[in-house]
N, C-alpha and C. Protein backbone atom coordinates (compact mmCIF):
# COMPACT_ATOMS: atom_id res chain seq x y z
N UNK A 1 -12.59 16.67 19.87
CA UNK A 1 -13.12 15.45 19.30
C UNK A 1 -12.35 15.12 18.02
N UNK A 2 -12.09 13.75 18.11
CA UNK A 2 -11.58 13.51 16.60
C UNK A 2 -12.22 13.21 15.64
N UNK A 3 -11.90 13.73 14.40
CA UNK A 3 -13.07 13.47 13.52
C UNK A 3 -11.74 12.23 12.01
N UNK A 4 -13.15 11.79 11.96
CA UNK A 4 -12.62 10.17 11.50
C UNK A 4 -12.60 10.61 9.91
N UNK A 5 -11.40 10.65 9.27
CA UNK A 5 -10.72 10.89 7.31
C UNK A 5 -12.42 9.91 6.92
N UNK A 6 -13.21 10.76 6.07
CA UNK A 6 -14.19 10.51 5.33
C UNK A 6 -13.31 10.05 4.23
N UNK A 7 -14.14 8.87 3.07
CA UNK A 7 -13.97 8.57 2.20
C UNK A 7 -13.28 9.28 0.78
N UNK A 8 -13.81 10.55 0.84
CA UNK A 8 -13.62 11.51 -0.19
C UNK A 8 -12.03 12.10 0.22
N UNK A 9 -11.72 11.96 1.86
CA UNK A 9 -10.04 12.71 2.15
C UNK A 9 -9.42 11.59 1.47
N UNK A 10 -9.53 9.91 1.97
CA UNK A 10 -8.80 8.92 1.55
C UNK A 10 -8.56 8.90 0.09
N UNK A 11 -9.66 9.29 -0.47
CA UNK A 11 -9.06 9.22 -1.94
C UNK A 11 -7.97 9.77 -2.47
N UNK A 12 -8.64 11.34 -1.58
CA UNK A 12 -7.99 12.65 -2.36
C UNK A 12 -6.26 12.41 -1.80
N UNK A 13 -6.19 11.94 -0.42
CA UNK A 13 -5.05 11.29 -0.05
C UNK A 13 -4.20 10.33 -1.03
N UNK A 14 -4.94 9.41 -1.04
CA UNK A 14 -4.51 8.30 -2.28
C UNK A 14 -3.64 8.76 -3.39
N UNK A 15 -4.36 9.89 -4.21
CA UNK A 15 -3.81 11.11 -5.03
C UNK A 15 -2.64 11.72 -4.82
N UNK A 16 -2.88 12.02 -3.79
CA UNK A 16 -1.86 13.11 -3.27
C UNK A 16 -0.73 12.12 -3.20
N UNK A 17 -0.46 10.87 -2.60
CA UNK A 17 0.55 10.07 -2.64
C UNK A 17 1.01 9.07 -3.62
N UNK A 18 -0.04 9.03 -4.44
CA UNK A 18 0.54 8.74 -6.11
C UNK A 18 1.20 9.65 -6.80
N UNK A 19 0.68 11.32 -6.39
CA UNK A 19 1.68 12.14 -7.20
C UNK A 19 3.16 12.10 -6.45
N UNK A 20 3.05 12.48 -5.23
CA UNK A 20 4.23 12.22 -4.58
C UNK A 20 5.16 10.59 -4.56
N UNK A 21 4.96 10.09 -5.28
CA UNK A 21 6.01 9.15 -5.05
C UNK A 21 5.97 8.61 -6.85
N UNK A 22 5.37 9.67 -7.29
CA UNK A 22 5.79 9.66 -9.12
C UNK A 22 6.45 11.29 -9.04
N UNK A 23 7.15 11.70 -8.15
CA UNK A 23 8.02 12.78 -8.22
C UNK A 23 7.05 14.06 -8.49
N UNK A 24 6.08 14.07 -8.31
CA UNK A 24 4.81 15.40 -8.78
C UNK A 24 4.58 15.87 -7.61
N UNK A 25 5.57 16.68 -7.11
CA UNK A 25 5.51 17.29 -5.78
C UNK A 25 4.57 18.29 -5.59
N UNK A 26 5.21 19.43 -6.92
CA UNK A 26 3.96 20.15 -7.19
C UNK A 26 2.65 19.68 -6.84
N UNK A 27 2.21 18.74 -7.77
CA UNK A 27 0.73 18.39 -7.86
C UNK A 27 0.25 18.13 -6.53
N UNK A 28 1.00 17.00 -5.94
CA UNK A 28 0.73 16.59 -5.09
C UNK A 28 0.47 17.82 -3.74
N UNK A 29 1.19 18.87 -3.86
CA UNK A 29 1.23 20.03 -2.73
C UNK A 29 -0.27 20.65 -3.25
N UNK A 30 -0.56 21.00 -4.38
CA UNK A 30 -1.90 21.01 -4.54
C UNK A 30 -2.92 20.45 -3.83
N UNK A 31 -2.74 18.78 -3.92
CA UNK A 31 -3.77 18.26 -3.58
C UNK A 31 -4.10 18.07 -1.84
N UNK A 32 -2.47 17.90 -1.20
CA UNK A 32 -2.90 18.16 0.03
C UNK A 32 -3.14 19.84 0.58
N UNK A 33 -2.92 20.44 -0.29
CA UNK A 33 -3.10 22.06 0.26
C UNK A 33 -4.93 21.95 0.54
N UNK A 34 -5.44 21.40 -0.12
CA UNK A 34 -7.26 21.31 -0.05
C UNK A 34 -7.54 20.44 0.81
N UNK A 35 -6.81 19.49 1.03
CA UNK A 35 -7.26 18.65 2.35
C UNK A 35 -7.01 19.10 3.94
N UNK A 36 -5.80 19.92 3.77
CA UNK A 36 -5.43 20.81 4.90
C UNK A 36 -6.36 21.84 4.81
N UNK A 37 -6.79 22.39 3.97
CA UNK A 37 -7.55 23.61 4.41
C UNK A 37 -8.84 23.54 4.83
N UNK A 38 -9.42 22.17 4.71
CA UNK A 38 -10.31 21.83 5.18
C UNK A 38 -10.52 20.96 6.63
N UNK A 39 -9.01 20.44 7.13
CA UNK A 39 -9.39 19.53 7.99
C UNK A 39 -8.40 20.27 9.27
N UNK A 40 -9.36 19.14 10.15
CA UNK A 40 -9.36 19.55 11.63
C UNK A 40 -8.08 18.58 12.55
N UNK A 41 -7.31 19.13 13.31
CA UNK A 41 -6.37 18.57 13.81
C UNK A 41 -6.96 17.46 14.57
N UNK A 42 -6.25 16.06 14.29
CA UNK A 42 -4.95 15.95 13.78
C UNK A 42 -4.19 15.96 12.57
N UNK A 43 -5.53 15.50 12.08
CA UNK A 43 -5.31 15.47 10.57
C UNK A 43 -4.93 16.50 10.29
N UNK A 44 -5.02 17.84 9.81
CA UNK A 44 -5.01 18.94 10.22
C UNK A 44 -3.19 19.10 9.39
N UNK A 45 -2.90 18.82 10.73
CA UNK A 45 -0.85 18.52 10.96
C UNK A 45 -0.57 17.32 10.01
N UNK A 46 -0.97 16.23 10.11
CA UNK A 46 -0.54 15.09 9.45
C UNK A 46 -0.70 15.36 7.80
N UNK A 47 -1.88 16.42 7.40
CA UNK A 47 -1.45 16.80 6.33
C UNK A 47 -0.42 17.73 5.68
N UNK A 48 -0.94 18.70 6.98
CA UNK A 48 0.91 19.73 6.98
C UNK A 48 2.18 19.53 6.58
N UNK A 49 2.42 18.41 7.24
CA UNK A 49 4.06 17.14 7.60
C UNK A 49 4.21 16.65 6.29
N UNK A 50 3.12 16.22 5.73
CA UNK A 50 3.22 15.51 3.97
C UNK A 50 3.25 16.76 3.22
N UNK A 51 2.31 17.74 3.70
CA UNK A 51 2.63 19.23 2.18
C UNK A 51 4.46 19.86 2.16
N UNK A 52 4.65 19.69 3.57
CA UNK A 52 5.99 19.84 3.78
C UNK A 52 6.59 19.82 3.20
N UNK A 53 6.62 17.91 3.67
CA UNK A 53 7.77 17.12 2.64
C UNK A 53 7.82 17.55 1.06
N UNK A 54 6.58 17.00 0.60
CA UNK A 54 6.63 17.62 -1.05
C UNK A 54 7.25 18.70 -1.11
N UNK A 55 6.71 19.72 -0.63
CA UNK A 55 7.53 20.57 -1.36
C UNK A 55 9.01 20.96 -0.92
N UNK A 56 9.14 20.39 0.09
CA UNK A 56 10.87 20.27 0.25
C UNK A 56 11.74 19.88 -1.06
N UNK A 57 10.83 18.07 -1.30
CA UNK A 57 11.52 17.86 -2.32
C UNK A 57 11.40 18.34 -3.62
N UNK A 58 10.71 19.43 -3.93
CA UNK A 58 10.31 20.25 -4.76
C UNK A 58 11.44 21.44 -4.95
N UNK A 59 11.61 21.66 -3.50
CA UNK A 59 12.69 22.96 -3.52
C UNK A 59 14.05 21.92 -4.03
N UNK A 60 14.27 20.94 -4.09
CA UNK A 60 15.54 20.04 -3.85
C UNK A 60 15.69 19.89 -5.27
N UNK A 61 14.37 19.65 -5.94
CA UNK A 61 14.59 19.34 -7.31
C UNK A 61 15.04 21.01 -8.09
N UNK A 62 14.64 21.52 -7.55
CA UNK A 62 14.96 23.08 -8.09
C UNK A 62 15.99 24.30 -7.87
N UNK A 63 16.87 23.08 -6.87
CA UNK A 63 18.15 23.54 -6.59
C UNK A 63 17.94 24.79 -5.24
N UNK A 64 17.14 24.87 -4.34
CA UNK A 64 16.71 25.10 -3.18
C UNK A 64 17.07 24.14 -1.84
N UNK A 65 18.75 25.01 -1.52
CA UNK A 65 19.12 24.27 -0.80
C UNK A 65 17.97 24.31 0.66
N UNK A 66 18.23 25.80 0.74
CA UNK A 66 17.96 26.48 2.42
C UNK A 66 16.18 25.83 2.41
N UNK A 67 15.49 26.32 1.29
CA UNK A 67 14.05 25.82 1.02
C UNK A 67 13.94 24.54 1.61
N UNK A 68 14.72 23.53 1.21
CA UNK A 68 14.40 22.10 1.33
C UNK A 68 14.25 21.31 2.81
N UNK A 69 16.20 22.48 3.57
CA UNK A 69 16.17 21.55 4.66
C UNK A 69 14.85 22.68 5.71
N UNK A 70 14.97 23.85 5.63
CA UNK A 70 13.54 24.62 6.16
C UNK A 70 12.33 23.13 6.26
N UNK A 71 11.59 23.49 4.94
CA UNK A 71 10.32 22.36 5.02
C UNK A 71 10.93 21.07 5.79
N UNK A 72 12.11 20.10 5.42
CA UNK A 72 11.97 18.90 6.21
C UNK A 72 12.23 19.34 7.31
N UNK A 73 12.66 19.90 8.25
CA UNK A 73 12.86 19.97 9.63
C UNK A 73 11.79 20.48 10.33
N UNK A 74 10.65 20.82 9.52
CA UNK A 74 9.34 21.56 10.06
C UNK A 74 8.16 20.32 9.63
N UNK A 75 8.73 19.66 8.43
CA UNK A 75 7.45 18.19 8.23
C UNK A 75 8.00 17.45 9.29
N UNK A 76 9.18 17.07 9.72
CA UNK A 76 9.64 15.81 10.55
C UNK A 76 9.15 16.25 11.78
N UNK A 77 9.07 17.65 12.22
CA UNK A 77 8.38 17.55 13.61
C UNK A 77 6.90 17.46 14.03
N UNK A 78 6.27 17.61 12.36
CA UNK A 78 4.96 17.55 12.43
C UNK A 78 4.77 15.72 12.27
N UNK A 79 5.37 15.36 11.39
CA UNK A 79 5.11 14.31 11.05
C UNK A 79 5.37 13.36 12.91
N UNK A 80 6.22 13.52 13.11
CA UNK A 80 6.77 12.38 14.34
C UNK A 80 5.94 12.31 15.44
N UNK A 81 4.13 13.17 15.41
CA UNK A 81 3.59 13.00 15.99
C UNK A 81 2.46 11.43 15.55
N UNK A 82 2.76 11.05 14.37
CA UNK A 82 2.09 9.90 13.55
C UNK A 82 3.03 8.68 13.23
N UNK A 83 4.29 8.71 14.02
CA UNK A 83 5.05 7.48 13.69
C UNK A 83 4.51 6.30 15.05
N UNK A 84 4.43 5.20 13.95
CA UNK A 84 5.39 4.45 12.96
C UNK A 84 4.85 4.69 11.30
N UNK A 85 2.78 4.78 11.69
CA UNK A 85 1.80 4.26 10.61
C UNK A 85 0.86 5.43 10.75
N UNK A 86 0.30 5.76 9.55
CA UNK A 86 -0.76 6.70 10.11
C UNK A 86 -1.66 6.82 8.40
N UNK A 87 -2.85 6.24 8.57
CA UNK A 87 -3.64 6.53 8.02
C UNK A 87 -3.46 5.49 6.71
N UNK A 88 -2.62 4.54 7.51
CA UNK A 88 -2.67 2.89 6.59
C UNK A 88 -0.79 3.63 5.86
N UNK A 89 -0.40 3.91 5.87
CA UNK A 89 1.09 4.70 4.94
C UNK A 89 1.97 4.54 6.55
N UNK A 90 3.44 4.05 5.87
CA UNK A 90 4.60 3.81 6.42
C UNK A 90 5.30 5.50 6.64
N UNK A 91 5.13 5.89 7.75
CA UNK A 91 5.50 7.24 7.93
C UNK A 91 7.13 7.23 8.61
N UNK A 92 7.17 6.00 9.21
CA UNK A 92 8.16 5.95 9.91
C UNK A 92 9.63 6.15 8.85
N UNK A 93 9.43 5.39 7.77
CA UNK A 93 10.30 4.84 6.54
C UNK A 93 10.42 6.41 5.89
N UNK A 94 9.34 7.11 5.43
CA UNK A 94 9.21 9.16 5.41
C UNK A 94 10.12 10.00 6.10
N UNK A 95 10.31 9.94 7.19
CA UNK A 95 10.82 10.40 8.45
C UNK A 95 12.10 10.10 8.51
N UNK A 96 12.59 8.37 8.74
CA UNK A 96 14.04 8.40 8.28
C UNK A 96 14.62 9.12 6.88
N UNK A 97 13.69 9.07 5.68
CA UNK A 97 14.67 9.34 4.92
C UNK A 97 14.50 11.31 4.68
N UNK A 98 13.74 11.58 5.45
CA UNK A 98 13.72 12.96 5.66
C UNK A 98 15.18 13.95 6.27
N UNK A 99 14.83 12.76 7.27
CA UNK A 99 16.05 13.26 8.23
C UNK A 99 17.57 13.04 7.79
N UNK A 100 17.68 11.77 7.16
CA UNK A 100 19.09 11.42 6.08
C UNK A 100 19.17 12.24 5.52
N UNK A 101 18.33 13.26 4.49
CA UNK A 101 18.43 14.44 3.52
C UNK A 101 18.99 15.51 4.29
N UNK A 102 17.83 15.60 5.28
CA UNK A 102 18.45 16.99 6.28
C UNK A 102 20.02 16.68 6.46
N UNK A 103 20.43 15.77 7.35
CA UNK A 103 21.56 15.95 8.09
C UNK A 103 22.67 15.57 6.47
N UNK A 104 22.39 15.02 5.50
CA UNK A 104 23.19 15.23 4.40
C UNK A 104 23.51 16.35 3.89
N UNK A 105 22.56 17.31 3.78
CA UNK A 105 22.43 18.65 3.16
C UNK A 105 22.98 19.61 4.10
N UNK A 106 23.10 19.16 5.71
CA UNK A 106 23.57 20.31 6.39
C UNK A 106 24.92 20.10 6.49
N UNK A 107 25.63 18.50 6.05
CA UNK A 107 26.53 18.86 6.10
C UNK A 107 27.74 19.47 4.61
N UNK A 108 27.13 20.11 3.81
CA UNK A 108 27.27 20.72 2.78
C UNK A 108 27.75 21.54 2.78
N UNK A 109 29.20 22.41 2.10
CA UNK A 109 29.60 23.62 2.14
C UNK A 109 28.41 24.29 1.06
N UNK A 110 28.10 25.83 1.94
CA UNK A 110 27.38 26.59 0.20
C UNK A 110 27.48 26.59 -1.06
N UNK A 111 28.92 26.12 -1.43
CA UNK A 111 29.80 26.10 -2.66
C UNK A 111 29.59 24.50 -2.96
N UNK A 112 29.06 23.73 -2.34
CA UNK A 112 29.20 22.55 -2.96
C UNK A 112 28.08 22.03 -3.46
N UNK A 113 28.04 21.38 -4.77
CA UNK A 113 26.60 20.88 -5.15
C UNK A 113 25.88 20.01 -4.62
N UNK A 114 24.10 20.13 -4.97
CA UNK A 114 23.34 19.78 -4.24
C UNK A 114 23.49 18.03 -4.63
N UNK A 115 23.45 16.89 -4.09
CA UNK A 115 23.98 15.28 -4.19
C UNK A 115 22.63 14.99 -4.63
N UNK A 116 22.94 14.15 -5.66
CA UNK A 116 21.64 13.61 -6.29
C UNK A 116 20.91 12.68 -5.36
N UNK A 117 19.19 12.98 -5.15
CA UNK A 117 18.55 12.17 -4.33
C UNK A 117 17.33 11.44 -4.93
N UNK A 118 17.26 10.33 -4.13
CA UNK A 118 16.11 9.49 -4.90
C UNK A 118 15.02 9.96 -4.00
N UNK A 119 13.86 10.07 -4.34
CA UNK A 119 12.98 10.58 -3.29
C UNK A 119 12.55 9.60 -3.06
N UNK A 120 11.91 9.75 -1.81
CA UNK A 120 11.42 8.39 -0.28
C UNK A 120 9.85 8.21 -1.47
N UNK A 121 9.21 7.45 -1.32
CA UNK A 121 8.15 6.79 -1.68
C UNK A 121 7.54 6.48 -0.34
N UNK A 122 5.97 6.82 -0.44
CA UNK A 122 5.26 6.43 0.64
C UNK A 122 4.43 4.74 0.83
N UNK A 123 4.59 4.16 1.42
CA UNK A 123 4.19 2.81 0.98
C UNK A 123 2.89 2.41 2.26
N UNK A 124 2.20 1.76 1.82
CA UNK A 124 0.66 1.35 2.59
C UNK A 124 1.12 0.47 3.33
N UNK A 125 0.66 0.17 4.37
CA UNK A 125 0.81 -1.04 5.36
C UNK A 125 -0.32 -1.66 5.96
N UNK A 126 -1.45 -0.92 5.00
CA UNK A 126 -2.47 -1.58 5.44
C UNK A 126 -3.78 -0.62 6.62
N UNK A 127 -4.74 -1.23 6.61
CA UNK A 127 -5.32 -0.47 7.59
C UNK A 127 -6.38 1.16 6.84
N UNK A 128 -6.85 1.50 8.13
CA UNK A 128 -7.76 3.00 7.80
C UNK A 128 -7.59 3.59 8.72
N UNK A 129 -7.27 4.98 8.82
CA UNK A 129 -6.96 5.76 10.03
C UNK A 129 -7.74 5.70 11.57
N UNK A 130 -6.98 6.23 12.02
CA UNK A 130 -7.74 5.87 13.62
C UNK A 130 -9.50 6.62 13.94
């Protein structure tokens, strides 16, 4: 059975994607670490795919090459079960620029430095989860 994001996840969601797209990966891995530990698949994963990402770009900001592309290649397969939209947020727009990082970073010698990245921003499109 699916169980329908109560008011109190959306917020705590809300949160979680204001820290993440003000670069507070940290925080933000906080805040979805409590929403995941409480919720039931699908949600479940769809929070997984976002704790991911953060802290990918967490490892990225901290000079964690292997860290970074690890988490995105493990959020993008969680995540690509929620594209295009999921839970009113542009996941699809997440996902491309996930995957641009990955395949940028893999093509990297060890010896070469990590390329400065702007991190993806999550943007609303409207709507309340299914």
């Amino acid at each position: 059975m699916h169980r329908v994001m109560g008011d109190c996840d959306l917020e705590a969601l809300q949160r979680a994607v204001e820290q993440f797209n003000r670069g507070e990966f940290y925080a933000c891995h906080d805040t979805l670490e409590a929403l995941w530990m409480e919720a039931v698949d699908p949600e479940r994963r769809f929070y997984q795919g976002l704790l991911q990402t953060a802290v990918a770009y967490y490892h990225l900001q901290n000079g964690n090459r292997r860290g970074c592309m690890i988490l995105l290649g493990e959020a993008n397969r969680k995540l690509a079960d929620f594209l295009p939209t999921y839970a009113g947020y542009n996941l699809q727009a997440l996902w491309e620029a996930n995957q641009s990082l990955l395949q940028e970073l893999s093509c990297l010698q060890p010896e070469d430095p990590l390329p400065p990245v702007a991190s993806p921003t999550l943007r609303v499109v409207g709507g309340k989860p299914d």
